[in-house]
Every structure is written in structure tokens, then in C-alpha cells.
N, C-alpha and C. Protein backbone atom coordinates (compact mmCIF):
# COMPACT_ATOMS: atom_id res chain seq x y z
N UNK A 1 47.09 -68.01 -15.05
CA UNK A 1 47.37 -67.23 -13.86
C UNK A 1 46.89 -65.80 -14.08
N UNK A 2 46.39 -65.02 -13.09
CA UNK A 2 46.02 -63.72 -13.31
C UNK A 2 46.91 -62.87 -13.27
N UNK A 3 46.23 -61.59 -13.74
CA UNK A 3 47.52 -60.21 -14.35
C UNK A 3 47.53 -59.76 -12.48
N UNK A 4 48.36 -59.85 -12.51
CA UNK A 4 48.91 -58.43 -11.01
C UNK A 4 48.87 -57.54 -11.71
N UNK A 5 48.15 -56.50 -10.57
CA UNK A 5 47.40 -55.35 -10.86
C UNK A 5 48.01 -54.01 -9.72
N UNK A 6 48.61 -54.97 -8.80
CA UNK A 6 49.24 -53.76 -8.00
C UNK A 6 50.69 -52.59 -8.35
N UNK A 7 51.38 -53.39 -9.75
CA UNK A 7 52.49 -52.48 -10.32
C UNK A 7 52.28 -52.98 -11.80
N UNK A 8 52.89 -51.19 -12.60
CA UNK A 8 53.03 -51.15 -14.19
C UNK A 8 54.68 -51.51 -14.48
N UNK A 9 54.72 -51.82 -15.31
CA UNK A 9 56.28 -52.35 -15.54
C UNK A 9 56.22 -51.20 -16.79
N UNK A 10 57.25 -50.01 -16.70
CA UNK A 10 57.24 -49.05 -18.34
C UNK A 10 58.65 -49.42 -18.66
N UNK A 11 58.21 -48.97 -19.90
CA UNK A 11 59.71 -49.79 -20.46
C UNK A 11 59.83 -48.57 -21.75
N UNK A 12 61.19 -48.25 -22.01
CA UNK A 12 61.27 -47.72 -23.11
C UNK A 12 62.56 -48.17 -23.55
N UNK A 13 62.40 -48.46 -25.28
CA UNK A 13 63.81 -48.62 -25.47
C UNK A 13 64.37 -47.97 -26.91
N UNK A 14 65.82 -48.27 -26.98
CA UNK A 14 66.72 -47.41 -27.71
C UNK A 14 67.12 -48.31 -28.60
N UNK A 15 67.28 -48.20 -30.12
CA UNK A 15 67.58 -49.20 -31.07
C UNK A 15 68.46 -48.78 -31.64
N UNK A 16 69.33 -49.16 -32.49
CA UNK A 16 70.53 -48.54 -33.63
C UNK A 16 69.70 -48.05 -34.70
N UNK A 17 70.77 -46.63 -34.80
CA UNK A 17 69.67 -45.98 -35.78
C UNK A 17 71.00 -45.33 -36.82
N UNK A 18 70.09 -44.68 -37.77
CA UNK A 18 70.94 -44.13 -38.86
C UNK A 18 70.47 -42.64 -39.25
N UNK A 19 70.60 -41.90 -39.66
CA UNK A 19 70.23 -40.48 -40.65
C UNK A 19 70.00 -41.10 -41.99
N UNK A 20 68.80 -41.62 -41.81
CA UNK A 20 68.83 -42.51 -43.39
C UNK A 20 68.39 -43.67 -43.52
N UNK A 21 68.43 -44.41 -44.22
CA UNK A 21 68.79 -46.14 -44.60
C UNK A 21 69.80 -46.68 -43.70
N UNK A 22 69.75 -47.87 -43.01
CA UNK A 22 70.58 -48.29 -42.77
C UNK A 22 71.96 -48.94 -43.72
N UNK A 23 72.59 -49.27 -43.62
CA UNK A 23 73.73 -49.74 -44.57
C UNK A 23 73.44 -51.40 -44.59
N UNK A 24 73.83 -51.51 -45.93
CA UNK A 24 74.07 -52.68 -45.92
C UNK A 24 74.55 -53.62 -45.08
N UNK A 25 73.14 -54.56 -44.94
CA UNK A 25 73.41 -55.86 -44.05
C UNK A 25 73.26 -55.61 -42.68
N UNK A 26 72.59 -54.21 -42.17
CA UNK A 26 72.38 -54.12 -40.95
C UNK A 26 70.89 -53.90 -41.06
N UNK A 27 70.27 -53.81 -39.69
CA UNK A 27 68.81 -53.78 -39.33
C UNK A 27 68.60 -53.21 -37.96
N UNK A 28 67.69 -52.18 -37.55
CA UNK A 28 67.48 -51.58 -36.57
C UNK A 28 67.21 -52.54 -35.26
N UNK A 29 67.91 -52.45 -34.10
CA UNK A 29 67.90 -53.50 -33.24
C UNK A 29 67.90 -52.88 -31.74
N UNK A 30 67.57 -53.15 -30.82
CA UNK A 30 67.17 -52.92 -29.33
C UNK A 30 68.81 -52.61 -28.65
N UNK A 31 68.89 -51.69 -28.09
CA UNK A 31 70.39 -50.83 -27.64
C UNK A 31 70.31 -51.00 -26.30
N UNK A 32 69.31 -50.80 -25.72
CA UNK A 32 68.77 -50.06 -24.31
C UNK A 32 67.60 -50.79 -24.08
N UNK A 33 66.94 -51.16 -23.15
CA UNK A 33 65.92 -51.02 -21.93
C UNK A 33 65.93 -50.55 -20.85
N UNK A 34 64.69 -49.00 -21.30
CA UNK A 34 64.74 -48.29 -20.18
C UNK A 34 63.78 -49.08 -19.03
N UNK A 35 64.05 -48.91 -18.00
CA UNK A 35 62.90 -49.38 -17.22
C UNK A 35 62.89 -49.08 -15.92
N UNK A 36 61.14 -48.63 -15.30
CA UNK A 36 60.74 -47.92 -13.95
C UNK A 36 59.45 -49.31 -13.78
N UNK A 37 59.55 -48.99 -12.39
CA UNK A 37 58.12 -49.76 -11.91
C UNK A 37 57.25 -48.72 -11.40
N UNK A 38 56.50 -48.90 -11.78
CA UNK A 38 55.27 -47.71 -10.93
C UNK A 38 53.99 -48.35 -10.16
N UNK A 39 54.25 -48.20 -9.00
CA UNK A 39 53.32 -48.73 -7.60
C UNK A 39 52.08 -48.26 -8.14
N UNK A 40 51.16 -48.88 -8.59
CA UNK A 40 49.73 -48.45 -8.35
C UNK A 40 49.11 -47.70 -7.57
N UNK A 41 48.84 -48.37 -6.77
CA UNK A 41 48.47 -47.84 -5.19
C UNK A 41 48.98 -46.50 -4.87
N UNK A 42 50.19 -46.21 -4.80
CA UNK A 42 51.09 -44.88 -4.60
C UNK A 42 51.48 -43.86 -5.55
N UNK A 43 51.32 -44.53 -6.54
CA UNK A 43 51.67 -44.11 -7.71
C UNK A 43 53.48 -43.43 -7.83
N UNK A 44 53.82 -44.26 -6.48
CA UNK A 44 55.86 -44.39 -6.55
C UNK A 44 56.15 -44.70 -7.56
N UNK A 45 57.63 -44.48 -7.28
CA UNK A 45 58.25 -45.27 -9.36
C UNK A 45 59.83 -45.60 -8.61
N UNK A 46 59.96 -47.09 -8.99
CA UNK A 46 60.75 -47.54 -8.64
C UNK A 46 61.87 -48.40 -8.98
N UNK A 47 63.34 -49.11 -8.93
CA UNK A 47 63.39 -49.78 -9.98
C UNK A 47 64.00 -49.49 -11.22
N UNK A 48 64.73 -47.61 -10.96
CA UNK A 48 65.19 -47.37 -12.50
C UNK A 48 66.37 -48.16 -12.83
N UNK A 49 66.17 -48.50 -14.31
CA UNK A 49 67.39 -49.30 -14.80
C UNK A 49 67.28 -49.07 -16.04
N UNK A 50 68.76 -49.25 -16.63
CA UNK A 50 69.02 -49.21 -18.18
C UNK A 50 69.46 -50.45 -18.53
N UNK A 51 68.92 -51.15 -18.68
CA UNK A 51 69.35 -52.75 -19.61
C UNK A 51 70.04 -52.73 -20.68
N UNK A 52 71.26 -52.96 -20.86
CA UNK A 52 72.04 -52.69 -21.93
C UNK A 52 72.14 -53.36 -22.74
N UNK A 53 71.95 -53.96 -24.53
CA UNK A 53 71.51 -54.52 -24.87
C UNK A 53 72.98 -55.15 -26.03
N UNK A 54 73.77 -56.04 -26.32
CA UNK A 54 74.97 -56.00 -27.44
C UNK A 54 74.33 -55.74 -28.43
N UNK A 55 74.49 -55.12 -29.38
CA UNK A 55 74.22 -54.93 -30.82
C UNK A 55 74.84 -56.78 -31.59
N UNK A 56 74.04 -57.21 -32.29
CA UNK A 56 74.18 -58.74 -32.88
C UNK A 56 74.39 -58.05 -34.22
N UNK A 57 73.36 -57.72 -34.67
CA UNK A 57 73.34 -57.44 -36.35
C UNK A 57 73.83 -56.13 -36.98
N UNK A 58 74.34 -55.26 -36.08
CA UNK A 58 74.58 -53.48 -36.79
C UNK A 58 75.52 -52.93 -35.66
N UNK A 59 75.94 -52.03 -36.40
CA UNK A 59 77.17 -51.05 -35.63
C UNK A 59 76.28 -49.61 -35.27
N UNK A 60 76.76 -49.32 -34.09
CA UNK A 60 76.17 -48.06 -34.02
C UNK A 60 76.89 -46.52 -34.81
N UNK A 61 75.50 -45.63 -35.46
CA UNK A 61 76.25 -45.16 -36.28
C UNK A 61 76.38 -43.29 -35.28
N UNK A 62 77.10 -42.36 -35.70
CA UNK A 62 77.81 -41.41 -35.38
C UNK A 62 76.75 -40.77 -34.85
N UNK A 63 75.28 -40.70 -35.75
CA UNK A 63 74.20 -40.17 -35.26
C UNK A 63 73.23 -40.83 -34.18
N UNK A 64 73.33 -42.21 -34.04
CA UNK A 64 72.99 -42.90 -32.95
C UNK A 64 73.41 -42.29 -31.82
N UNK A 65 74.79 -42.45 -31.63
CA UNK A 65 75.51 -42.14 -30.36
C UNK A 65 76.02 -41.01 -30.15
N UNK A 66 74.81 -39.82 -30.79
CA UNK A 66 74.89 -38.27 -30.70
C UNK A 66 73.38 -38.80 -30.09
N UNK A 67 72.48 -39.09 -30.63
CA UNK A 67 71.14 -39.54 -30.00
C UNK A 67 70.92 -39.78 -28.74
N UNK A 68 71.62 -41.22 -28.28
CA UNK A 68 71.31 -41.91 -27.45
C UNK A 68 72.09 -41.49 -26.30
N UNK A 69 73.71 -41.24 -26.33
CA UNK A 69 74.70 -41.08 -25.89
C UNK A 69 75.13 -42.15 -25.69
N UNK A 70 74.55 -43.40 -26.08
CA UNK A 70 75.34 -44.84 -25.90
C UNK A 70 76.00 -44.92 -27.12
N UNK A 71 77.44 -45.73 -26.33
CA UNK A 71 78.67 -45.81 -26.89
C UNK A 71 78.50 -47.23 -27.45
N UNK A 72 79.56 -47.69 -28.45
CA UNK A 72 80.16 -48.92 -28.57
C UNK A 72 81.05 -49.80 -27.18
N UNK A 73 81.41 -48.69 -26.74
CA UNK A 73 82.40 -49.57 -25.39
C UNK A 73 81.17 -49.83 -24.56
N UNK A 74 80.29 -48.61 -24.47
CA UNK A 74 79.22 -48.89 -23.41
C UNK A 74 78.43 -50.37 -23.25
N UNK A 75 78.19 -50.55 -24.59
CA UNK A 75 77.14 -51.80 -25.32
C UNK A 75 77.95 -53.03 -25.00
N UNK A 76 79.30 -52.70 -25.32
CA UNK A 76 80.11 -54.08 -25.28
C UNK A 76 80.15 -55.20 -23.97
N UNK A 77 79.75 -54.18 -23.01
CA UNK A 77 79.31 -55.17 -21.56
C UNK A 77 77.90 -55.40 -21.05
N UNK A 78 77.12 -55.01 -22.40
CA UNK A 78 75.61 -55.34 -22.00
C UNK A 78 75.38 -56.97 -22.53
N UNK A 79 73.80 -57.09 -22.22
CA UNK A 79 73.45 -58.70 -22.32
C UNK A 79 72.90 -58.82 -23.93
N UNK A 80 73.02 -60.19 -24.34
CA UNK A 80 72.75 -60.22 -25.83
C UNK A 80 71.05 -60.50 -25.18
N UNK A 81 70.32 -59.86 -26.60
CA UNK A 81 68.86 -59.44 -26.46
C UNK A 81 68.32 -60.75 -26.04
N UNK A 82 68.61 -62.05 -26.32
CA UNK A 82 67.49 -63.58 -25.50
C UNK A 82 68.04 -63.07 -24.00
N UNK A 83 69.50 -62.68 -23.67
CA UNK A 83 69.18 -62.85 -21.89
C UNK A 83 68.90 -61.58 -21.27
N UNK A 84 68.53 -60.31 -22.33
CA UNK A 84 67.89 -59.17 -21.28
C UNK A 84 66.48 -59.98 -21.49
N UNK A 85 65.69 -59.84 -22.55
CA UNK A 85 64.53 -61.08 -22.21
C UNK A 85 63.98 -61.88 -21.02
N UNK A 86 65.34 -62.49 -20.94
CA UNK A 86 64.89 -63.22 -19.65
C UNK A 86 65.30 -62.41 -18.00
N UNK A 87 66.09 -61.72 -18.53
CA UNK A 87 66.03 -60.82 -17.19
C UNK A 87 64.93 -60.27 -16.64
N UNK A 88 64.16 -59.69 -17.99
CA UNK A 88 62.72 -58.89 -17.80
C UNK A 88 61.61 -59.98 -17.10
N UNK A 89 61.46 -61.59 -18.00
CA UNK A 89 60.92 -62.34 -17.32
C UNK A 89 61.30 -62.82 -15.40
N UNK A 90 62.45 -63.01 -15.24
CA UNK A 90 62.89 -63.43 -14.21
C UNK A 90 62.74 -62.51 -13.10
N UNK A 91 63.30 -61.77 -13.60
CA UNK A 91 63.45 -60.46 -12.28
C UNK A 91 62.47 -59.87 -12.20
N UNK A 92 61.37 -59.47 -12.73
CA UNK A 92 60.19 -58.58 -12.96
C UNK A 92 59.02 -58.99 -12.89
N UNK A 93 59.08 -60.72 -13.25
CA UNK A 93 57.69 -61.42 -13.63
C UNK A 93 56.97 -60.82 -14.62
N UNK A 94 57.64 -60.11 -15.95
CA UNK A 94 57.02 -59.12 -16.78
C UNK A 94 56.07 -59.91 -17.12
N UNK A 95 55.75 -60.99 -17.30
CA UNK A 95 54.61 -61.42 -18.35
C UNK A 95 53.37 -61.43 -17.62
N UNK A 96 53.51 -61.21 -16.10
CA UNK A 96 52.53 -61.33 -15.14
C UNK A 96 51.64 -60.06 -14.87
N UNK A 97 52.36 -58.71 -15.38
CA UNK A 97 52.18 -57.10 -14.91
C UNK A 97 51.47 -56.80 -16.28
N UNK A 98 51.14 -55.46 -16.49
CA UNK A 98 50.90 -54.77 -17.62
C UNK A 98 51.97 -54.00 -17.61
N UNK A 99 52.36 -53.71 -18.65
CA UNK A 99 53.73 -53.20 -19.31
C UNK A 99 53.32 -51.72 -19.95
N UNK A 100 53.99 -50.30 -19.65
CA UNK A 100 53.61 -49.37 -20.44
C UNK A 100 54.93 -48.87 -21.66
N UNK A 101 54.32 -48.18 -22.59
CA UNK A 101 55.18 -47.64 -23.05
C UNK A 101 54.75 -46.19 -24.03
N UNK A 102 55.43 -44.87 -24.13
CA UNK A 102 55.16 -43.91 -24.80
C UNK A 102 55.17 -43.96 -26.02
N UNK A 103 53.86 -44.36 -26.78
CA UNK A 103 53.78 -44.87 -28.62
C UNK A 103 53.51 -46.05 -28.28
N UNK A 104 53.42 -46.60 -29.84
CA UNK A 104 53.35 -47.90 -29.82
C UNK A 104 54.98 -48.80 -30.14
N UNK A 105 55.81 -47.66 -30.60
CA UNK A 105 57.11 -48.04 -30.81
C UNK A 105 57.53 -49.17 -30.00
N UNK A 106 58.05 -48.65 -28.72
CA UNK A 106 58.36 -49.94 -28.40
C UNK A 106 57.78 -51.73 -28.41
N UNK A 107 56.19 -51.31 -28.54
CA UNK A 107 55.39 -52.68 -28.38
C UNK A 107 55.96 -53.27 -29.70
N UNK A 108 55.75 -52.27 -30.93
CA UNK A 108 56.02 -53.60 -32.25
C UNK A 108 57.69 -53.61 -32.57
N UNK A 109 58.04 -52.74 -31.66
CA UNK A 109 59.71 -53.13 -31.75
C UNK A 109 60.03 -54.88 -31.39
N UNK A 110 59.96 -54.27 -30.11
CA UNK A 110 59.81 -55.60 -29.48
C UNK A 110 59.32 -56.75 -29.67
N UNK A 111 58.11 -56.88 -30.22
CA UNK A 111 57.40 -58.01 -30.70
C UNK A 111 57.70 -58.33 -32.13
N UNK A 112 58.42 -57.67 -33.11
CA UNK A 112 58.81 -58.01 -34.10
C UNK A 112 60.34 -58.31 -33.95
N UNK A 113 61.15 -58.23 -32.92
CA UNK A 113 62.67 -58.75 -32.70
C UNK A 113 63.03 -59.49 -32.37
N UNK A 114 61.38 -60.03 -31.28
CA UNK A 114 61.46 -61.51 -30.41
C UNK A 114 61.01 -61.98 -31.38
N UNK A 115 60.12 -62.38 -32.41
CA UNK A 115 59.62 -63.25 -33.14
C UNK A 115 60.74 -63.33 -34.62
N UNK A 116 61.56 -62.60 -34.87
CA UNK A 116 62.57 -62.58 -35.84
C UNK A 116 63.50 -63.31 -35.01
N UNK A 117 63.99 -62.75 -34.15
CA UNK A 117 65.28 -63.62 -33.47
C UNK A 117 64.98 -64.74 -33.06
N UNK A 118 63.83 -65.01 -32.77
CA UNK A 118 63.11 -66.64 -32.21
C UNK A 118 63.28 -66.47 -30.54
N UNK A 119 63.09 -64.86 -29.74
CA UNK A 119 63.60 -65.00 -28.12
C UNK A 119 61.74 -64.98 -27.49
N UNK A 120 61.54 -65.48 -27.05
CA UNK A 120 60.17 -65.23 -26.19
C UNK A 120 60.28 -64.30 -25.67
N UNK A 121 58.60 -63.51 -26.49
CA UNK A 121 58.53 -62.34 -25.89
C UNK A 121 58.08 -62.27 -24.48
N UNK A 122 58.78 -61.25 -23.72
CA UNK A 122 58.64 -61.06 -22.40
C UNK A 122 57.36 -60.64 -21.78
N UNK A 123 56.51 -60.30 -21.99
CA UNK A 123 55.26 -59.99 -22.08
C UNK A 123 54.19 -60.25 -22.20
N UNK A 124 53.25 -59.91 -21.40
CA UNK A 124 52.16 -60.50 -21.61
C UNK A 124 51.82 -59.75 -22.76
N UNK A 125 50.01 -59.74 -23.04
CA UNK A 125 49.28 -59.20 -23.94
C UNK A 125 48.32 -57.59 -23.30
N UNK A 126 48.46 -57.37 -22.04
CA UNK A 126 48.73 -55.77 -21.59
C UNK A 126 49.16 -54.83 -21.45
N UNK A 127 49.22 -53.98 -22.47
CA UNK A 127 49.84 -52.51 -22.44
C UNK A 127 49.58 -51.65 -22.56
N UNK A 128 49.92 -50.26 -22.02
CA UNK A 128 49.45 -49.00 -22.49
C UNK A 128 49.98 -48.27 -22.68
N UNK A 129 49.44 -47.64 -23.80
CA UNK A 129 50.05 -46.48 -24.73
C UNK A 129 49.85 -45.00 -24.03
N UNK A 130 51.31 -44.92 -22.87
CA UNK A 130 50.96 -43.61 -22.41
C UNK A 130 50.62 -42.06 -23.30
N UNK A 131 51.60 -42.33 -24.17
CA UNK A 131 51.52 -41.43 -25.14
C UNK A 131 50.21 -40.67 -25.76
N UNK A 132 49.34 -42.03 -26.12
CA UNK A 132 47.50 -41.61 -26.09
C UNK A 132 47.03 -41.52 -25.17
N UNK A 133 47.10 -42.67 -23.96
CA UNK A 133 46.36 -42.36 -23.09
C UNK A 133 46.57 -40.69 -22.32
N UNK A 134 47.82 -40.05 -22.31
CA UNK A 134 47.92 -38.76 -22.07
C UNK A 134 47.21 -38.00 -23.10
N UNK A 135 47.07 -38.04 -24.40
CA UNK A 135 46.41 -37.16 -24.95
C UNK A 135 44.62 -37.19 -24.96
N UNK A 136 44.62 -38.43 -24.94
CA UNK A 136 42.95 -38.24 -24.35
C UNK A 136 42.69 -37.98 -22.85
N UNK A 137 43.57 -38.23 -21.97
CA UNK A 137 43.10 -37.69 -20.67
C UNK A 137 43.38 -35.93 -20.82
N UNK A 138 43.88 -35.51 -21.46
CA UNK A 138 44.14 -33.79 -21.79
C UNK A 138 43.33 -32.90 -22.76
N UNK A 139 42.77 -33.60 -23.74
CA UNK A 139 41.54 -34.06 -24.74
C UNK A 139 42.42 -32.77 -25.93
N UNK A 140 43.65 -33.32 -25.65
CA UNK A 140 44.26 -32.73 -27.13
C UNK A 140 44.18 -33.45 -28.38
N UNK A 141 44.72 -32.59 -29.35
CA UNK A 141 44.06 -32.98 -30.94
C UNK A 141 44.97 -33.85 -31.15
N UNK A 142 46.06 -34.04 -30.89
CA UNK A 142 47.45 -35.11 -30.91
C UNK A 142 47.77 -35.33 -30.11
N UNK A 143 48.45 -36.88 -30.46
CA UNK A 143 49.62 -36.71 -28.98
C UNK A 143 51.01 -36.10 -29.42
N UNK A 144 51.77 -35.71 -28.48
CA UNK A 144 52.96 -35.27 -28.37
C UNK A 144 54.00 -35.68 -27.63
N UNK A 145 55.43 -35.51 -27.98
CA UNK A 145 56.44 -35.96 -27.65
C UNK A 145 56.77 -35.95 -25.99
N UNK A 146 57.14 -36.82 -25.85
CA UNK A 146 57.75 -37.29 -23.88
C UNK A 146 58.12 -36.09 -23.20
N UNK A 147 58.90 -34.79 -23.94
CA UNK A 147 59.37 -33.56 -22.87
C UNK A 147 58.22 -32.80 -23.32
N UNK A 148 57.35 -32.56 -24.22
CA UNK A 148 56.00 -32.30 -24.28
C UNK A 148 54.87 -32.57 -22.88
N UNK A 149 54.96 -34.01 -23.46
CA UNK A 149 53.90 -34.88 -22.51
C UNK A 149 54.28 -34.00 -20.80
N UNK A 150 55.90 -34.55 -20.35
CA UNK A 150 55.62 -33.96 -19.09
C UNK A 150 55.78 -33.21 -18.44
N UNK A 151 55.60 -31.85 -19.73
CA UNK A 151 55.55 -30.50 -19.47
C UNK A 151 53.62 -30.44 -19.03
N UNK A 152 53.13 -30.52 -19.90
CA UNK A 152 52.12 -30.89 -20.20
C UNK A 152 51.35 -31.17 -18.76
N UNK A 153 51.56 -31.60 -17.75
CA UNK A 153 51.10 -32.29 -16.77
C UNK A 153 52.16 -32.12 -15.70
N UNK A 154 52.72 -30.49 -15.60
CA UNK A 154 53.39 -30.08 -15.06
C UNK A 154 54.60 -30.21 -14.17
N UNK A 155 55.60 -31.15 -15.13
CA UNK A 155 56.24 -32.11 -14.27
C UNK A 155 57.73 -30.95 -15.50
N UNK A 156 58.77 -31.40 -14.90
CA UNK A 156 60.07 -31.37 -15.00
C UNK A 156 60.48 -32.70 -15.84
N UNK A 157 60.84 -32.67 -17.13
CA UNK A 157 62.00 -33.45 -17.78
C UNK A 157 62.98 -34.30 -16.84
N UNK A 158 63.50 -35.45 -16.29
CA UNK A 158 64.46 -35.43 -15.43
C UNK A 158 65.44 -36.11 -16.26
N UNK A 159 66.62 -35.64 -16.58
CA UNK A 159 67.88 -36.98 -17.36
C UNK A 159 67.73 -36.24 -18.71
N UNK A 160 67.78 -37.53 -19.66
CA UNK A 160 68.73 -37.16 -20.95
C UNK A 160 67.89 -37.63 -21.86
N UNK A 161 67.00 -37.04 -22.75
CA UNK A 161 65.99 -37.38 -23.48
C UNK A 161 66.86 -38.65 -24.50
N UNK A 162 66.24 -39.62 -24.94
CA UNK A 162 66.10 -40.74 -25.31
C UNK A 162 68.06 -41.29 -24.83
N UNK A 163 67.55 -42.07 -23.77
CA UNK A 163 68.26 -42.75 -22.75
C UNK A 163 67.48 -43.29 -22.33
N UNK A 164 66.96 -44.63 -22.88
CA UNK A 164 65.87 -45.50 -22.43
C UNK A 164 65.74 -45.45 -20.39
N UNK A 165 66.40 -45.30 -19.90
CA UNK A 165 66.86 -45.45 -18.48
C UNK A 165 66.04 -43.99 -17.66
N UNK A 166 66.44 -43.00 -18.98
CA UNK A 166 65.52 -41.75 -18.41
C UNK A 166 64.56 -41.65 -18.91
N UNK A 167 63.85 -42.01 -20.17
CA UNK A 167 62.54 -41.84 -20.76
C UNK A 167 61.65 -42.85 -19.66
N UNK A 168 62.54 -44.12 -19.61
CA UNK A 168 60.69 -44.72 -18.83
C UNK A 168 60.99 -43.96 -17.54
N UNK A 169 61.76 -43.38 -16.49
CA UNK A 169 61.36 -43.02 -15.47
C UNK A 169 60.41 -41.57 -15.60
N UNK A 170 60.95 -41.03 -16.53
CA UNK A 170 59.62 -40.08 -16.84
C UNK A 170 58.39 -40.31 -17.77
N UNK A 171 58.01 -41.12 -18.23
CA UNK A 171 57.01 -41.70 -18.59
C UNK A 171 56.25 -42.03 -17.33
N UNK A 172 57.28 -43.10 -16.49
CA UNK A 172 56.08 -43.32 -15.15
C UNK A 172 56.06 -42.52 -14.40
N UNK A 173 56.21 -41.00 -14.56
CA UNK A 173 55.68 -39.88 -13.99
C UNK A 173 54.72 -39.50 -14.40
N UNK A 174 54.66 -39.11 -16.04
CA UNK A 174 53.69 -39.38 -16.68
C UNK A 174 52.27 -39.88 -16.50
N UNK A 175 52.16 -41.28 -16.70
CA UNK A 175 51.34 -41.96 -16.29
C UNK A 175 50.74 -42.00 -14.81
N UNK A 176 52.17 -41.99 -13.91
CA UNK A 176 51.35 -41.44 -12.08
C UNK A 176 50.35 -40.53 -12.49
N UNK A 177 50.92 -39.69 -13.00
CA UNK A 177 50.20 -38.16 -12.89
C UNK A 177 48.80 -38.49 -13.42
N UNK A 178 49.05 -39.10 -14.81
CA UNK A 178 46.98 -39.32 -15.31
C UNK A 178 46.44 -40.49 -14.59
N UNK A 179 46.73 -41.57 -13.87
CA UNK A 179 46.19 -42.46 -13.24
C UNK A 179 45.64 -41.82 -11.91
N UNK A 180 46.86 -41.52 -11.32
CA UNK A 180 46.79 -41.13 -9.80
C UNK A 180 46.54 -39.48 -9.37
N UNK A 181 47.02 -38.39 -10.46
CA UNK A 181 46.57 -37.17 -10.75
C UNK A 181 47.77 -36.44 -9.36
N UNK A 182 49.02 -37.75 -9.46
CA UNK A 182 49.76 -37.03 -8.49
C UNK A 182 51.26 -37.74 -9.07
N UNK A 183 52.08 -37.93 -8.83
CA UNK A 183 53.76 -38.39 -9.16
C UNK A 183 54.26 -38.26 -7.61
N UNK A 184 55.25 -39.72 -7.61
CA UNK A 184 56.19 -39.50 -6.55
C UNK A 184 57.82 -39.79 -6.83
């Protein structure tokens, strides 16, 4: 079946993290899916959501949830990572769209959590790395960080830096802006 080409699916997400090594018997794992749709054509963004993800293998630690601002109570009513998966498939037709994300972080997050946990990855094999693709459309020597980036391309920060829910909606501002050379 062919890729639909009329919307980007961006996705950013939030994992358990540490100041350090993790502790024994835990492993960095998917917290959050941020996620915006961004209309081609219009270059709208639509669709914001935070997919909340249970933690299976690790506790979130003090510096996580100074990070993220996600809680333990918060997480406790999200979906275990096979059925946000299939949410992304079901509701989104993700495997059908091209999928963006700022870095490559999220791509080998993701693709190394579905193939460890055994969940099918949601995704096709299209993505883009707004993160570069902003630094070569700006023809800077690096790329740079998300409140960088959409300073950068004269946009306003909106929300709570890494809050998967607010990073991809400003990412697909981001990206409006170098595709379409406008944001809505």
C-alpha cells in the first residue's frame, strides 16, 4: 500500500531516566508519547496528545520527574507500551504516514523497545530528522536543541520543554516553518 503524503505524524517521547547509571535491574523505557499531526498542504498541526506510557521495567527517579514533570500517579493510568503501539497504529494509521522526530533519539528508542519487548513497531520505514533537517535548511555548523531550533525560525517555545505532548507540538511548528516557510 502507498505512504500518504498529505499528513506528518511527529512524535516525541519521554523515557525514565537517571543522573547517572540506572540502578540495578532497571532499563531506560518510553514514559510519554508526545504527539501532533501536521497537515501538509496547510502546514496546520493538529491532534496534540500525550500518550502516557506505564513504566514495566523501572521506577521513575527524583530527577526524571524534575525533567519531565511526569509523576508516578500520573503514569499509573497510562497504557502499557504493546497498547500505546497499537493506539498509534489504529488511530493514526502510523505505519501508513511518515513519522517525524527531533534527533534520531526517538527513532532508535523506539525501534530498539519494540524489538526487545517483542511489540510491533508502529511505523513505517519514513522519517525525518527535524533536528538536521532544520540545521541544513539554516546551513548551520550543528544542529541544536528544540527551544534553540524554534527560536531559530522565529517562533515562540509553547508548554514545558521535554513533555513529550509539548515538544512534538513544537517540533511540528518547526518543521511547518522549513517545509511550508510558514506555521499555523
Amino acid at each position: 500500500m502507498a505512504k500518504k503524503l498529505d499528513k506528518i505524524i511527529v512524535i516525541d517521547l519521554e523515557a525514565t531516566c537517571w543522573e547517572g547509571a540506572p540502578p540495578e535491574g532497571e532499563e531506560s523505557e518510553i514514559i510519554e508519547i508526545g504527539l501532533c499531526v501536521l497537515d501538509v498542504p496547510t502546514g496546520g498541526r493538529s491532534d496534540k496528545r500525550g500518550i502516557l506510557v506505564r513504566p514495566q521495567r523501572s521506577q521513575l527517579s527524583n530527577f526524571c520527574i524534575r525533567l519531565t514533570t511526569l509523576t508516578p500517579e500520573m503514569l499509573s493510568t497510562g497504557l502499557a507500551f504493546a497498547e500505546a503501539c497499537t493506539l498509534l497504529r489504529d488511530e493514526y494509521d502510523s505505519w501508513r504516514y511518515t513519522w517525524a522526530s527531533y534527533g534520531d533519539y526517538d527513532r532508535l528508542m523506539l525501534a530498539a523497545q519494540c524489538e526487545a519487548w517483542g511489540v510491533p513497531y508502529p511505523f513505517g520505514s519514513s522519517h525525518i530528522n527535524v533536528k538536521n533537517l532544520l540545521a541544513l535548511h539554516l546551513g548551520l555548523e550543528h544542529e541544536v536543541n528544540l527551544v534553540r531550533g524554534t527560536a531559530l525560525v522565529g517562533l515562540p517555545f509553547e508548554g514545558t520543554i521535554h513533555r513529550g505532548v509539548d515538544d512534538a507540538w513544537n517540533i511540528a511548528a518547526v518543521l511547518s516553518r522549513v517545509l511550508l516557510g510558514r506555521d499555523r
